[in-house]
Protein backbone atom coordinates (compact mmCIF):
# COMPACT_ATOMS: atom_id res chain seq x y z
CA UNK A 1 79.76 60.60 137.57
CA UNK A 2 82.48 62.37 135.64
CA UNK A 3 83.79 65.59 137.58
CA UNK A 4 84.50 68.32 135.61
CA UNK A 5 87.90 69.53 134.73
CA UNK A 6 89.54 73.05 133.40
CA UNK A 7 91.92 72.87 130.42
CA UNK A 8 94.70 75.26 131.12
CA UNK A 9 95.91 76.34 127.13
CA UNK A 10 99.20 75.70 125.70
CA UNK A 11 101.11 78.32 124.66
CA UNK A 12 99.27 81.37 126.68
CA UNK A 13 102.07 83.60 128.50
CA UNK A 14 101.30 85.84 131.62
CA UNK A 15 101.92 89.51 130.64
CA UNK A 16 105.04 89.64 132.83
CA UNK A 17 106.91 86.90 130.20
CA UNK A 18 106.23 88.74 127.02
CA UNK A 19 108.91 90.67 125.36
CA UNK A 20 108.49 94.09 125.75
CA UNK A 21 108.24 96.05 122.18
CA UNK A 22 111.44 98.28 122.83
CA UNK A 23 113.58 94.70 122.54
CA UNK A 24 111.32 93.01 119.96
CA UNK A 25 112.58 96.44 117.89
CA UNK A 26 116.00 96.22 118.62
CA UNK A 27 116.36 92.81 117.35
CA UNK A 28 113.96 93.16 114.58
CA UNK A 29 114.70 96.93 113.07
CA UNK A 30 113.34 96.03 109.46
CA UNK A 31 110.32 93.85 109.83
CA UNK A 32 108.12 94.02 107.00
CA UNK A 33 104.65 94.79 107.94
CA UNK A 34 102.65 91.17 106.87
CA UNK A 35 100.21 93.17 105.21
CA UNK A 36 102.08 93.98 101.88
CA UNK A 37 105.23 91.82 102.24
CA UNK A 38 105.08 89.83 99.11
CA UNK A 39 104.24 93.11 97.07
CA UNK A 40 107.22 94.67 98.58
CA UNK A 41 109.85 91.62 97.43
CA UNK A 42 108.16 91.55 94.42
CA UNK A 43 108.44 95.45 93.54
CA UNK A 44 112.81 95.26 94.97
CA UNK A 45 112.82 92.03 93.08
CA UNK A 46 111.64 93.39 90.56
CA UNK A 47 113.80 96.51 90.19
CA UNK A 48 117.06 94.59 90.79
CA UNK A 49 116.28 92.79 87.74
CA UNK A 50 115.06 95.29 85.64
CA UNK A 51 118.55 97.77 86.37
CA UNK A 52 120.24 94.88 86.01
CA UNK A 53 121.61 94.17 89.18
CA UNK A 54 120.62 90.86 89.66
CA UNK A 55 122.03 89.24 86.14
CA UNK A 56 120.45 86.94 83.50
CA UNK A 57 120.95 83.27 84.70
CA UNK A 58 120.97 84.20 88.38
CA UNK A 59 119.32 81.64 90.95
CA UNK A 60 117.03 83.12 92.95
CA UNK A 61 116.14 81.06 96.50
CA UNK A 62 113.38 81.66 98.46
CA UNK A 63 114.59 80.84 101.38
CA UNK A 64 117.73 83.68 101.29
CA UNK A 65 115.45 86.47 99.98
CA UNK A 66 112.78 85.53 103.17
CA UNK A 67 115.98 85.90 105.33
CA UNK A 68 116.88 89.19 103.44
CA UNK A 69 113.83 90.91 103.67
CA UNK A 70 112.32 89.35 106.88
CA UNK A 71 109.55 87.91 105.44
CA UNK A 72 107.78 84.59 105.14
CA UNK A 73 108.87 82.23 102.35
CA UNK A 74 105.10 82.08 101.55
CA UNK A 75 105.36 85.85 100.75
CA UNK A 76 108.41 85.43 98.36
CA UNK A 77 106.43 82.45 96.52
CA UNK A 78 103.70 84.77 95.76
CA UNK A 79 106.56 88.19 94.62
CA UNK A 80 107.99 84.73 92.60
CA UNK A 81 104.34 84.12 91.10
CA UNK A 82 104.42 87.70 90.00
CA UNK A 83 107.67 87.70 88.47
CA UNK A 84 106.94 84.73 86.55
CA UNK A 85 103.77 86.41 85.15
CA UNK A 86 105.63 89.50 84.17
CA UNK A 87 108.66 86.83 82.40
CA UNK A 88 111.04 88.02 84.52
CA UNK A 89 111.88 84.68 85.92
CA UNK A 90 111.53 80.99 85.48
CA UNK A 91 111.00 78.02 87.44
CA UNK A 92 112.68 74.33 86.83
CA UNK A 93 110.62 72.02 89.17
CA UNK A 94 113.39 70.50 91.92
CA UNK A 95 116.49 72.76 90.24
CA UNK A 96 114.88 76.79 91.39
CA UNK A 97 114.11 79.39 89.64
CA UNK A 98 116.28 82.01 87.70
CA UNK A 99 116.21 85.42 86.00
CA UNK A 100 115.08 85.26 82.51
């Protein structure tokens, strides 16, 4: 007869090992709410470009605007989906993409 056996789960903390939310704010002042984020690159993004701060010819990388704007690099895929429906950039499959 097989005894029965409890399955502790990965990965669960006890309350007294989480990070309290005073620290989690100290190190992470800016965070981007997820709800939002990639409409929130994509509206900056979008107004560096227009006012011309990021020029024509510019390489933008997703994985230095994530870092920038403490976001996922799923979220800057989807402000770079955007863009690319408004014109304002371009993407070269394996070179990046750049400002139009």
């Amino acid at each position: 007869m097989i005894k029965p056996f409890k399955i502790k789960a990965q990965g669960m903390r006890k309350s007294k090992d989480r990070i309290p939310d005073e620290v989690l704010k100290e190190i992470f002042p800016e965070k981007l709410k997820r709800y939002g984020a990639s409409e929130k690159v994509y509206s900056h993004l979008k107004q560096m470009i227009l006012s011309g701060k990021v020029k024509k010819g510019k390489r933008l990388i997703q994985e230095k605007i994530a870092q920038k704007f403490n976001v996922s690099r799923m979220a800057v895929g989807i402000a770079f989906s955007k863009l690319k429906k408004d014109g304002l950039i371009i993407s070269k499959r394996g070179v990046g993409s750049f400002v139009v």
